[in-house]
PDB file of N, CA and C in Angstrom:
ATOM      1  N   UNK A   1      95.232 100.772-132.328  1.00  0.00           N
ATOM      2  CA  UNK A   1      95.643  99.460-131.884  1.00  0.00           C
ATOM      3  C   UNK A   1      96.152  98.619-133.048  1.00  0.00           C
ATOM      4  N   UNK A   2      95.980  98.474-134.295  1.00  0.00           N
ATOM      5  CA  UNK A   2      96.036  97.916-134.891  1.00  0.00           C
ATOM      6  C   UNK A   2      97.485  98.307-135.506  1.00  0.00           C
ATOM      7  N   UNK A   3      97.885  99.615-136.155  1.00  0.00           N
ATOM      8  CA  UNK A   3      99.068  99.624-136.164  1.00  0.00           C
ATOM      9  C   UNK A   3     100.185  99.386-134.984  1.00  0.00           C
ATOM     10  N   UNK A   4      99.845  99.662-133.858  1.00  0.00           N
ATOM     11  CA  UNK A   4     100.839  98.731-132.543  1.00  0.00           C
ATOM     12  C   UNK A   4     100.874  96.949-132.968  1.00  0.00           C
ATOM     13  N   UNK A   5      99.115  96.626-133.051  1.00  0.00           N
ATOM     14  CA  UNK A   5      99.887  95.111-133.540  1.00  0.00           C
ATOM     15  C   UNK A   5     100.486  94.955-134.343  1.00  0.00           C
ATOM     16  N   UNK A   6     100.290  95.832-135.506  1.00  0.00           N
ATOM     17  CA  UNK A   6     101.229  95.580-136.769  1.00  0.00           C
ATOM     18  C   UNK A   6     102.700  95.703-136.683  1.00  0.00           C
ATOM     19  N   UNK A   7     103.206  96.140-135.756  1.00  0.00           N
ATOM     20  CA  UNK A   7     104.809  96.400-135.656  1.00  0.00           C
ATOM     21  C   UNK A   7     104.983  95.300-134.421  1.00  0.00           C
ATOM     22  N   UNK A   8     104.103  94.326-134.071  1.00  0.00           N
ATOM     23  CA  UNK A   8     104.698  93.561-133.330  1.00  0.00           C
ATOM     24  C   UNK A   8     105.783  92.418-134.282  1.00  0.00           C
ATOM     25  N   UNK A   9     106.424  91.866-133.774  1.00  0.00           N
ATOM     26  CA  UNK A   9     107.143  90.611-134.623  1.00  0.00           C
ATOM     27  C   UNK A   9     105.996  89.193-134.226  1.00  0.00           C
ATOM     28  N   UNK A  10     106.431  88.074-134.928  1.00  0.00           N
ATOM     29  CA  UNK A  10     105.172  86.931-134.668  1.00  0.00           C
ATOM     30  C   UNK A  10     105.048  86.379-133.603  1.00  0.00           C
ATOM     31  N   UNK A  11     106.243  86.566-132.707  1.00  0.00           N
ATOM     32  CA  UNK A  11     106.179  85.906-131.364  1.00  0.00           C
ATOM     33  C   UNK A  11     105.534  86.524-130.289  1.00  0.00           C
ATOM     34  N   UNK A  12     105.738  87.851-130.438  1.00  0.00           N
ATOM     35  CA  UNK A  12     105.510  89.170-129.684  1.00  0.00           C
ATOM     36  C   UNK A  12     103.904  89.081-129.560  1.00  0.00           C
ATOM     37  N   UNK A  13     103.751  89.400-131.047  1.00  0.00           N
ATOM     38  CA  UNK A  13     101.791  88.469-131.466  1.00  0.00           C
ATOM     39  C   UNK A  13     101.081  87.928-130.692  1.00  0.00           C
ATOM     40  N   UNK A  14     102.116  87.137-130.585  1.00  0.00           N
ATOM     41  CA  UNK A  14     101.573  85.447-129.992  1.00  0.00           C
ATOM     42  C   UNK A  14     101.169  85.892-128.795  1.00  0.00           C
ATOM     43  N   UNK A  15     102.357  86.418-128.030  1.00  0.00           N
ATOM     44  CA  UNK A  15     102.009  86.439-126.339  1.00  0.00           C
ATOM     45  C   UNK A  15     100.953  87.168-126.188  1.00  0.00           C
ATOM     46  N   UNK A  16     101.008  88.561-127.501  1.00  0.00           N
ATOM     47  CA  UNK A  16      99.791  89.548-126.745  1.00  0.00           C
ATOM     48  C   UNK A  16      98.314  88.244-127.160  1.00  0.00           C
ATOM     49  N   UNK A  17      98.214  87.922-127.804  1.00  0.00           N
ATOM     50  CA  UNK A  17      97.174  87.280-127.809  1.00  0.00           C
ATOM     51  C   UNK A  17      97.060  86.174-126.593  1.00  0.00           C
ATOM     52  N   UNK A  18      97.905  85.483-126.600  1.00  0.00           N
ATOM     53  CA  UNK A  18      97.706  84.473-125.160  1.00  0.00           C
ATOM     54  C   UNK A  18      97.310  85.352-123.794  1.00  0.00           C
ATOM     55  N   UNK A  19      97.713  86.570-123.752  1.00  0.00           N
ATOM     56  CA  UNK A  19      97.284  88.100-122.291  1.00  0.00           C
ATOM     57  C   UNK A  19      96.195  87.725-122.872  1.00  0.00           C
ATOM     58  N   UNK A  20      95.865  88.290-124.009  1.00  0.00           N
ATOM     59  CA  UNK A  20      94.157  88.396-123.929  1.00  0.00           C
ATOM     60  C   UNK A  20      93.524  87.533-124.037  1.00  0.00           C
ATOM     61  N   UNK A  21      93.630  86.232-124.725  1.00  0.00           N
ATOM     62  CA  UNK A  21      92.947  85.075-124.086  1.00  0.00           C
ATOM     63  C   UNK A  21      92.581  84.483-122.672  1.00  0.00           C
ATOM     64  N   UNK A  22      93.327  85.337-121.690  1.00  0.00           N
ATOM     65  CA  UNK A  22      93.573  85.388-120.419  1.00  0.00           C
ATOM     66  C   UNK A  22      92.279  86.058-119.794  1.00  0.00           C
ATOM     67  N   UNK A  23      92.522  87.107-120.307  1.00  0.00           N
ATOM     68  CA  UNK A  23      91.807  88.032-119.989  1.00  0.00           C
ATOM     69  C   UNK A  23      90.123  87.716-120.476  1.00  0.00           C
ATOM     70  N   UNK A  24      89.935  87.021-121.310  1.00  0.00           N
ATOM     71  CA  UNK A  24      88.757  86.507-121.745  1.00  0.00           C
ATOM     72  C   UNK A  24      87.962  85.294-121.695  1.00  0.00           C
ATOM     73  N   UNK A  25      89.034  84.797-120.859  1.00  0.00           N
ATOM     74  CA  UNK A  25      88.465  83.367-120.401  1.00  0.00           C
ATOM     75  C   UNK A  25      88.969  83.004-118.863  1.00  0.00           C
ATOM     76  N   UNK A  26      89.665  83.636-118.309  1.00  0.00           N
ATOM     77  CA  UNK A  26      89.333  83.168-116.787  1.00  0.00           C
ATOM     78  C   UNK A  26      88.481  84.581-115.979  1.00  0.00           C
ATOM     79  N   UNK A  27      88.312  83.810-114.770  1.00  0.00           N
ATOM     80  CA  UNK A  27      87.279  84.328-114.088  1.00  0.00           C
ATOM     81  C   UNK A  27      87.719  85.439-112.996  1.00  0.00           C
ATOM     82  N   UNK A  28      88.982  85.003-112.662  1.00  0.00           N
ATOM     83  CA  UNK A  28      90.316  85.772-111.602  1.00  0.00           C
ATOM     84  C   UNK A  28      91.288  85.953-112.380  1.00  0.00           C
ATOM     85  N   UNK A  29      91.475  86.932-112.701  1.00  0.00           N
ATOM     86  CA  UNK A  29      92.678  87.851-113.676  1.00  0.00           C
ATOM     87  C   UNK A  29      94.178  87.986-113.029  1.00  0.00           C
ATOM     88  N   UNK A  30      94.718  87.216-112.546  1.00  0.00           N
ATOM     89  CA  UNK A  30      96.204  88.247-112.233  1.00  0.00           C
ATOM     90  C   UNK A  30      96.522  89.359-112.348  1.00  0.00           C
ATOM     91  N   UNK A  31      96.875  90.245-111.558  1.00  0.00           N
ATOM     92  CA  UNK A  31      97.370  91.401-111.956  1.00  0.00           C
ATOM     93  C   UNK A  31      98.517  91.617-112.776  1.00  0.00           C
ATOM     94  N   UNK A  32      98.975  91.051-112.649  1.00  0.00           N
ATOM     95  CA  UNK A  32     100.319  91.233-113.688  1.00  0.00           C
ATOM     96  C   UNK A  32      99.979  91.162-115.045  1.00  0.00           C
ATOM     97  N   UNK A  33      98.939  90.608-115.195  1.00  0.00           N
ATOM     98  CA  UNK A  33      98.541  90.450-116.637  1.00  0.00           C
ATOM     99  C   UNK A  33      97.308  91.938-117.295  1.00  0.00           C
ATOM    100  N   UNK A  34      96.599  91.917-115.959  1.00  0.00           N
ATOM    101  CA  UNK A  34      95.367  93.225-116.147  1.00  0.00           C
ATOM    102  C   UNK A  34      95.477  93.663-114.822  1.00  0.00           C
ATOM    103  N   UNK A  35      94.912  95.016-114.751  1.00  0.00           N
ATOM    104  CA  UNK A  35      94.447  95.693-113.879  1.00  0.00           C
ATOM    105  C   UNK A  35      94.157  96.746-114.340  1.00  0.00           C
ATOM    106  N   UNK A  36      93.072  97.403-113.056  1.00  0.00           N
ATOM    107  CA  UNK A  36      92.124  98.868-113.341  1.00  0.00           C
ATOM    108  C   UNK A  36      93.683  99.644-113.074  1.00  0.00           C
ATOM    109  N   UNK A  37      93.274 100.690-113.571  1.00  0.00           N
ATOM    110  CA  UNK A  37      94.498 101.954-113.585  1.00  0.00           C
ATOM    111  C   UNK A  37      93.935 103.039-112.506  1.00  0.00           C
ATOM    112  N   UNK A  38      94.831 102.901-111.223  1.00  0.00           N
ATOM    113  CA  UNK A  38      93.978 103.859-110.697  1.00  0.00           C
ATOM    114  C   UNK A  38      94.289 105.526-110.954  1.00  0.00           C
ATOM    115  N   UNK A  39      93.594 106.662-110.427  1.00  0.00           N
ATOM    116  CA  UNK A  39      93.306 107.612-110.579  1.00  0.00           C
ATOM    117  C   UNK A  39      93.096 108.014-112.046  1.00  0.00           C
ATOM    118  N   UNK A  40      92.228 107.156-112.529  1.00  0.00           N
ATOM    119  CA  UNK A  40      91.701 107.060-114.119  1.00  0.00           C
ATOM    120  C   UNK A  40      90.417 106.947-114.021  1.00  0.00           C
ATOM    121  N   UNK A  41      89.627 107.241-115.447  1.00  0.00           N
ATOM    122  CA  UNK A  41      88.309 107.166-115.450  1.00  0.00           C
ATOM    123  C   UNK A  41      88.227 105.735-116.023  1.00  0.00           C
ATOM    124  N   UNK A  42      88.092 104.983-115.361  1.00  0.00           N
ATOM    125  CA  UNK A  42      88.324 103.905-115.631  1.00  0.00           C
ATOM    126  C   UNK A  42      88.935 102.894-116.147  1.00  0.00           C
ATOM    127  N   UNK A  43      90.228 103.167-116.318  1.00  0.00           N
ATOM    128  CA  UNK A  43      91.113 102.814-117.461  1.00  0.00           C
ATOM    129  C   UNK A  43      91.305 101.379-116.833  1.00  0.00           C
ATOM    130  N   UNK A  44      91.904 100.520-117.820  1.00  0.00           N
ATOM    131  CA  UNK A  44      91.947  99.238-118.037  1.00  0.00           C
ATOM    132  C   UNK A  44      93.130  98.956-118.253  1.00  0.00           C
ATOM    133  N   UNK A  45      94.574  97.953-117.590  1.00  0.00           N
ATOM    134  CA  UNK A  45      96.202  97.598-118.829  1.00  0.00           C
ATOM    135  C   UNK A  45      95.888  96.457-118.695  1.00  0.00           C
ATOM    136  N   UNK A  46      96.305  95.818-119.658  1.00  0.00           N
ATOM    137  CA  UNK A  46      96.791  94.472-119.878  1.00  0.00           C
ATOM    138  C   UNK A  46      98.460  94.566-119.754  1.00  0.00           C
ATOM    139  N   UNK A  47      98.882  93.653-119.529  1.00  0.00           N
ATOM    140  CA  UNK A  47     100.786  94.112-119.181  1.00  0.00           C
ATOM    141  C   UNK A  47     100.962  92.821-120.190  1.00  0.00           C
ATOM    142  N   UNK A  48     101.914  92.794-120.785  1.00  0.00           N
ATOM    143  CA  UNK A  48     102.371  91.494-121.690  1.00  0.00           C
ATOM    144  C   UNK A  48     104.071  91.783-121.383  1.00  0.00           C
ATOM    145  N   UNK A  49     104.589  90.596-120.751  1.00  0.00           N
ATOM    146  CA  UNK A  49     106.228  90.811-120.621  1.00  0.00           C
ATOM    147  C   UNK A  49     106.415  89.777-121.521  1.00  0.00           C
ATOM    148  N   UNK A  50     107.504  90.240-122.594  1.00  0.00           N
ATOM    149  CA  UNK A  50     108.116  89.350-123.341  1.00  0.00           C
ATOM    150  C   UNK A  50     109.784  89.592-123.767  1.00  0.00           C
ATOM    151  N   UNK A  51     110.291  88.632-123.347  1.00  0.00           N
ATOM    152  CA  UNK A  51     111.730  88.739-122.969  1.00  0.00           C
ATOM    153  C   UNK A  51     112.398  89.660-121.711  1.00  0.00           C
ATOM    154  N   UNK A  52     112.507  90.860-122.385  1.00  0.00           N
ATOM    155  CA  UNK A  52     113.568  91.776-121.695  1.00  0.00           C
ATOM    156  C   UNK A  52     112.618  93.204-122.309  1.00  0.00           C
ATOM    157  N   UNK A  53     110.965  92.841-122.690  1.00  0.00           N
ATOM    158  CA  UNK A  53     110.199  93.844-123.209  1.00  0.00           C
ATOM    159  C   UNK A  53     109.103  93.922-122.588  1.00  0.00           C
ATOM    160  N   UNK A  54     108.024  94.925-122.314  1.00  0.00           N
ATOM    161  CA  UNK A  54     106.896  94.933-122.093  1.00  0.00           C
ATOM    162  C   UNK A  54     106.042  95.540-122.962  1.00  0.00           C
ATOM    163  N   UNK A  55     105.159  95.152-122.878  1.00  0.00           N
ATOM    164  CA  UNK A  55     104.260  95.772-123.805  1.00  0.00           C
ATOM    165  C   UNK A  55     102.394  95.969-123.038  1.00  0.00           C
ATOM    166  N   UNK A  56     102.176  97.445-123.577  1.00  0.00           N
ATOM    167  CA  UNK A  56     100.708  97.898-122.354  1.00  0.00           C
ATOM    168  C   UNK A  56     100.012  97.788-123.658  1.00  0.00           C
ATOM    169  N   UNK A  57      98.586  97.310-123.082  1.00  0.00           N
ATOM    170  CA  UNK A  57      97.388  97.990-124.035  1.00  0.00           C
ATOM    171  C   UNK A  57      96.427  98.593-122.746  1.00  0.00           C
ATOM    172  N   UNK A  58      96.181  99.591-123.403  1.00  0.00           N
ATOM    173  CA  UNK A  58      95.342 100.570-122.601  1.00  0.00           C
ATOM    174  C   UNK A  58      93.641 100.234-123.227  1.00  0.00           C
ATOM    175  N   UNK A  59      92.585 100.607-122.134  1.00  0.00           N
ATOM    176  CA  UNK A  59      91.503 100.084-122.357  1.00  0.00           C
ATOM    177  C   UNK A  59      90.137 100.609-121.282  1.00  0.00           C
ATOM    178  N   UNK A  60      88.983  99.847-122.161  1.00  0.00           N
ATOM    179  CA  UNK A  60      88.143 100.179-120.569  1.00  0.00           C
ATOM    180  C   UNK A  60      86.833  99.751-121.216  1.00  0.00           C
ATOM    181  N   UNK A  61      85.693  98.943-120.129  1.00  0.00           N
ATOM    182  CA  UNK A  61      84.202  98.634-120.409  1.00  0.00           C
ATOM    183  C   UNK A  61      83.534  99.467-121.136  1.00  0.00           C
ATOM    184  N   UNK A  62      82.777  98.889-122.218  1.00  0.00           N
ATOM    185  CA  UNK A  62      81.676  99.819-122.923  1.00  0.00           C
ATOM    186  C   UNK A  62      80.200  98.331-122.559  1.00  0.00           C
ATOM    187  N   UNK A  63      80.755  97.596-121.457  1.00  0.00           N
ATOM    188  CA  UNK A  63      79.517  97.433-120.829  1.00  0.00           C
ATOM    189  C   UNK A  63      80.588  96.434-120.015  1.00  0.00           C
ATOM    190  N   UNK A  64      79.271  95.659-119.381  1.00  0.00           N
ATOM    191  CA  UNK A  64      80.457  94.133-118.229  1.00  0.00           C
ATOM    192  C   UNK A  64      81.130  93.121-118.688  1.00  0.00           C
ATOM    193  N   UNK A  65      80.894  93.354-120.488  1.00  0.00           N
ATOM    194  CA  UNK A  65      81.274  92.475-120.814  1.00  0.00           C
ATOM    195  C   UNK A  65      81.910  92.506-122.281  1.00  0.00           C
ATOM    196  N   UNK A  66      82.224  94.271-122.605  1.00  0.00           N
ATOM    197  CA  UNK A  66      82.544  94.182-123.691  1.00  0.00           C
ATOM    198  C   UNK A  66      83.761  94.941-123.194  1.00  0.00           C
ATOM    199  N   UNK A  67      85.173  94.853-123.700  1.00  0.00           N
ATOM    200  CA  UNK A  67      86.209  95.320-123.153  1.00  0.00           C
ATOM    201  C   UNK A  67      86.813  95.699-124.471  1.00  0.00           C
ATOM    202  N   UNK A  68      87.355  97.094-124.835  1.00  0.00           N
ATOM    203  CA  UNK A  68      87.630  98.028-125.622  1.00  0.00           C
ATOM    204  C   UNK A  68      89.145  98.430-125.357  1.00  0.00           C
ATOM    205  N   UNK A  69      90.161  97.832-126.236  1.00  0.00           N
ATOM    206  CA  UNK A  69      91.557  98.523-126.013  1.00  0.00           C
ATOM    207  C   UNK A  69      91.715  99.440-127.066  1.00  0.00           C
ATOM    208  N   UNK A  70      92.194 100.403-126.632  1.00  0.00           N
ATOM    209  CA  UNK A  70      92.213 101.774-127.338  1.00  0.00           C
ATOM    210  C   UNK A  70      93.467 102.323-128.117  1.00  0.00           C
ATOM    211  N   UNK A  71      94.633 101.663-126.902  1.00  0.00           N
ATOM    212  CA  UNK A  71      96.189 102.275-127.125  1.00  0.00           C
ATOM    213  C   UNK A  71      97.052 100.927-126.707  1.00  0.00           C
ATOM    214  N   UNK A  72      98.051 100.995-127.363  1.00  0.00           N
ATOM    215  CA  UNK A  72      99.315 100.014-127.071  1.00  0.00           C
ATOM    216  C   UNK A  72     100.311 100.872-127.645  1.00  0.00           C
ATOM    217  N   UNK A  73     101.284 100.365-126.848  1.00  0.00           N
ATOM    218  CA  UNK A  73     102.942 100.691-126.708  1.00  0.00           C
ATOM    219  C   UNK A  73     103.781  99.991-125.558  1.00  0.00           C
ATOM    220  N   UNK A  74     104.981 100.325-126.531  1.00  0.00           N
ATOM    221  CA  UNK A  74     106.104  98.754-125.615  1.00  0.00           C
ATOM    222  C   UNK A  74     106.651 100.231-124.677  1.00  0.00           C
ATOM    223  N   UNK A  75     106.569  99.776-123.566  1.00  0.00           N
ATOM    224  CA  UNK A  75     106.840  99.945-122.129  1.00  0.00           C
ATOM    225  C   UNK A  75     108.325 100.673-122.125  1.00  0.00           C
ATOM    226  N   UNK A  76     108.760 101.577-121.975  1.00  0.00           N
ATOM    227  CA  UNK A  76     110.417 101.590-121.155  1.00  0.00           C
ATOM    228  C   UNK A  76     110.582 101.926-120.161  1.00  0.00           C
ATOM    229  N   UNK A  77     109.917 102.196-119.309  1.00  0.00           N
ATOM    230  CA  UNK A  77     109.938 102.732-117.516  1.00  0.00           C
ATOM    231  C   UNK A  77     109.016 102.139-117.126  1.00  0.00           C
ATOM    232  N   UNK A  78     109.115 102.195-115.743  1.00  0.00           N
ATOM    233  CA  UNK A  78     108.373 101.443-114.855  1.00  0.00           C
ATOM    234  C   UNK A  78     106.983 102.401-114.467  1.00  0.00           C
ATOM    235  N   UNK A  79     107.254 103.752-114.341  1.00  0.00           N
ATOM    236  CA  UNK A  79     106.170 104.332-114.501  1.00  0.00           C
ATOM    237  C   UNK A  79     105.220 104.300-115.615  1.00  0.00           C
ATOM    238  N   UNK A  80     103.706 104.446-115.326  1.00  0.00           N
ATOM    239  CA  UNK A  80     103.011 104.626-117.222  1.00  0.00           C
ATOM    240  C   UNK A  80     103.429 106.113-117.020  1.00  0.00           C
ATOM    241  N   UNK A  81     103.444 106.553-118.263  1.00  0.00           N
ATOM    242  CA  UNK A  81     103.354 107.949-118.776  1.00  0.00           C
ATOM    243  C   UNK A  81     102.254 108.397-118.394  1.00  0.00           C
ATOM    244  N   UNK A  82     101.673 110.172-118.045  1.00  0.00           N
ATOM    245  CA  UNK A  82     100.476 110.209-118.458  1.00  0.00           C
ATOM    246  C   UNK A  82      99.918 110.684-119.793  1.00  0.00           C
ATOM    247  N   UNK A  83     101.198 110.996-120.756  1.00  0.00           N
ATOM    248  CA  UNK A  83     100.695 110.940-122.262  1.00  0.00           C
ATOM    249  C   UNK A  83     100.326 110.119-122.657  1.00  0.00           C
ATOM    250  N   UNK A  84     100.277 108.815-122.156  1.00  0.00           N
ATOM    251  CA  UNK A  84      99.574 107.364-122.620  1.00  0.00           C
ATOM    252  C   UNK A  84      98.126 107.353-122.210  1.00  0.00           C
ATOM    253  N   UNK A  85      98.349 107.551-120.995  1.00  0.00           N
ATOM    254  CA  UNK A  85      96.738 107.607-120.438  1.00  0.00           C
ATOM    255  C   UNK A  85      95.907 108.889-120.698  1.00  0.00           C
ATOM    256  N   UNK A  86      96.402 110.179-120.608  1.00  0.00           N
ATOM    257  CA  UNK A  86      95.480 110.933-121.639  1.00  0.00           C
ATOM    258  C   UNK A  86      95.165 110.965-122.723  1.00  0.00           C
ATOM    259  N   UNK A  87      96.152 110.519-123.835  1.00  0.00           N
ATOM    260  CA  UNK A  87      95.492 109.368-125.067  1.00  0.00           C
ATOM    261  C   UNK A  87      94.541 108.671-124.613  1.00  0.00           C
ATOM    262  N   UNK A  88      94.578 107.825-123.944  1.00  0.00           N
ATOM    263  CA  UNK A  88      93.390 106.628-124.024  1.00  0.00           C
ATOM    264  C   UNK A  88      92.282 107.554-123.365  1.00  0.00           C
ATOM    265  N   UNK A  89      92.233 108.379-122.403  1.00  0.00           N
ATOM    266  CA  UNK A  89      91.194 109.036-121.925  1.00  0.00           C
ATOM    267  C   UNK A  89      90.561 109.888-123.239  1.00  0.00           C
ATOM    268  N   UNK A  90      91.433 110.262-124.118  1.00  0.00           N
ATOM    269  CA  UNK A  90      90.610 110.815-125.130  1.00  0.00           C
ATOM    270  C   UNK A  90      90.128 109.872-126.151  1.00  0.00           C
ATOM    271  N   UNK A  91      90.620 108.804-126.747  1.00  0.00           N
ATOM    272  CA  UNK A  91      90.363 107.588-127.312  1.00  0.00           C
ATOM    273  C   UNK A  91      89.011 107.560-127.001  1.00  0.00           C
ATOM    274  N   UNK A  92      88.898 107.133-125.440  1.00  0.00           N
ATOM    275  CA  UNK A  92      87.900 106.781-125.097  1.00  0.00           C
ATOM    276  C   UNK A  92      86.800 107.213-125.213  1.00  0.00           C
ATOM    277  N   UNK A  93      86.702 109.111-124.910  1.00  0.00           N
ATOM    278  CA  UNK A  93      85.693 109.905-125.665  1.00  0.00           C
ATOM    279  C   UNK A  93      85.496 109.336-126.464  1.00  0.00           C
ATOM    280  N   UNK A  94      86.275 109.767-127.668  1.00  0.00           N
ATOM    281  CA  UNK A  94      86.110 109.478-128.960  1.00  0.00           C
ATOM    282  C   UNK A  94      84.488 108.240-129.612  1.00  0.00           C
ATOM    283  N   UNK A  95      85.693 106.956-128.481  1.00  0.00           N
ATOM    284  CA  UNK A  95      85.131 105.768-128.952  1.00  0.00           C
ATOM    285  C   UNK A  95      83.127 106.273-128.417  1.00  0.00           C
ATOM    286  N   UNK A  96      82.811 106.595-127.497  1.00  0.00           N
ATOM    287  CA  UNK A  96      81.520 106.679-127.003  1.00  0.00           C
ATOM    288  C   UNK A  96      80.936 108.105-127.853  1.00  0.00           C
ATOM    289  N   UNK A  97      81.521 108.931-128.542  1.00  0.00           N
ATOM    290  CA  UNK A  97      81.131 109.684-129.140  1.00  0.00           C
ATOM    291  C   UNK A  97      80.496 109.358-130.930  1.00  0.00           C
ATOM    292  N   UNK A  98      81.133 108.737-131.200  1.00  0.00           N
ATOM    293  CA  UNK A  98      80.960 107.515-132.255  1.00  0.00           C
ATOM    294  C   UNK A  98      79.571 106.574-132.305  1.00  0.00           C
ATOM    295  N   UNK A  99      79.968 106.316-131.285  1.00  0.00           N
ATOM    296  CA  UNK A  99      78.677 105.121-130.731  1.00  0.00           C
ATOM    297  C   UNK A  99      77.553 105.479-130.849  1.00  0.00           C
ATOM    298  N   UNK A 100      78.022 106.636-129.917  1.00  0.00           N
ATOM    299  CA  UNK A 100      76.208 107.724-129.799  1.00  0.00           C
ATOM    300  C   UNK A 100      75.647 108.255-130.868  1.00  0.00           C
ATOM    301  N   UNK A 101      76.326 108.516-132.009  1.00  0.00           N
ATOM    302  CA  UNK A 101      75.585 109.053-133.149  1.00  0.00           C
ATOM    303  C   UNK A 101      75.973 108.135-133.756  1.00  0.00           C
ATOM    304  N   UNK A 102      75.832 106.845-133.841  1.00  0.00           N
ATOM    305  CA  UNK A 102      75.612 105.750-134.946  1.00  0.00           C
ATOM    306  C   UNK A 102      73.871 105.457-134.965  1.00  0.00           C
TER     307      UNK A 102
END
């Protein structure tokens, strides 16, 4: 995640942070902004449209209240890939595999 933010430009920044301020402070989410991913193990997007761009972060609960984005990339089809989401499905291992032997 962090190199995706890093290739954002400052405006681009901006918005993804205003999605997730969204996402962290109201109570009813829009979909356009989040939604569960279905036929996923739970996967999580945030959608950020900016200009004539989109941009996904992929994600998912490591409890009700802690929310974990794993993957980002700027959007070019309307479909997600499922090389995006089997990334994050393995991410996600990852991330709980980590956890458990800390």
């Amino acid at each position: 995640m962090e190199k995706f933010i890093d290739s954002l430009n400052g405006k681009q920044a901006q918005k993804v942070v205003w999605v997730l301020q969204l996402i962290e402070e109201m109570d009813t989410i829009p979909s356009r902004y989040f939604k569960k991913l279905v036929n996923t193990e739970d996967l999580w997007e945030a959608r950020i449209d900016f200009g004539s761009d989109t941009f996904r972060l992929i994600g998912f609960f490591d409890s009700n209240m802690v929310l974990v984005f794993v993957h980002g990339f700027k959007k070019k089809s309307q479909k997600l890939q499922r090389k995006n989401i089997a990334l994050a499905h393995e991410l996600k291992k990852e991330y709980f595999r980590r956890k458990n032997h800390e």
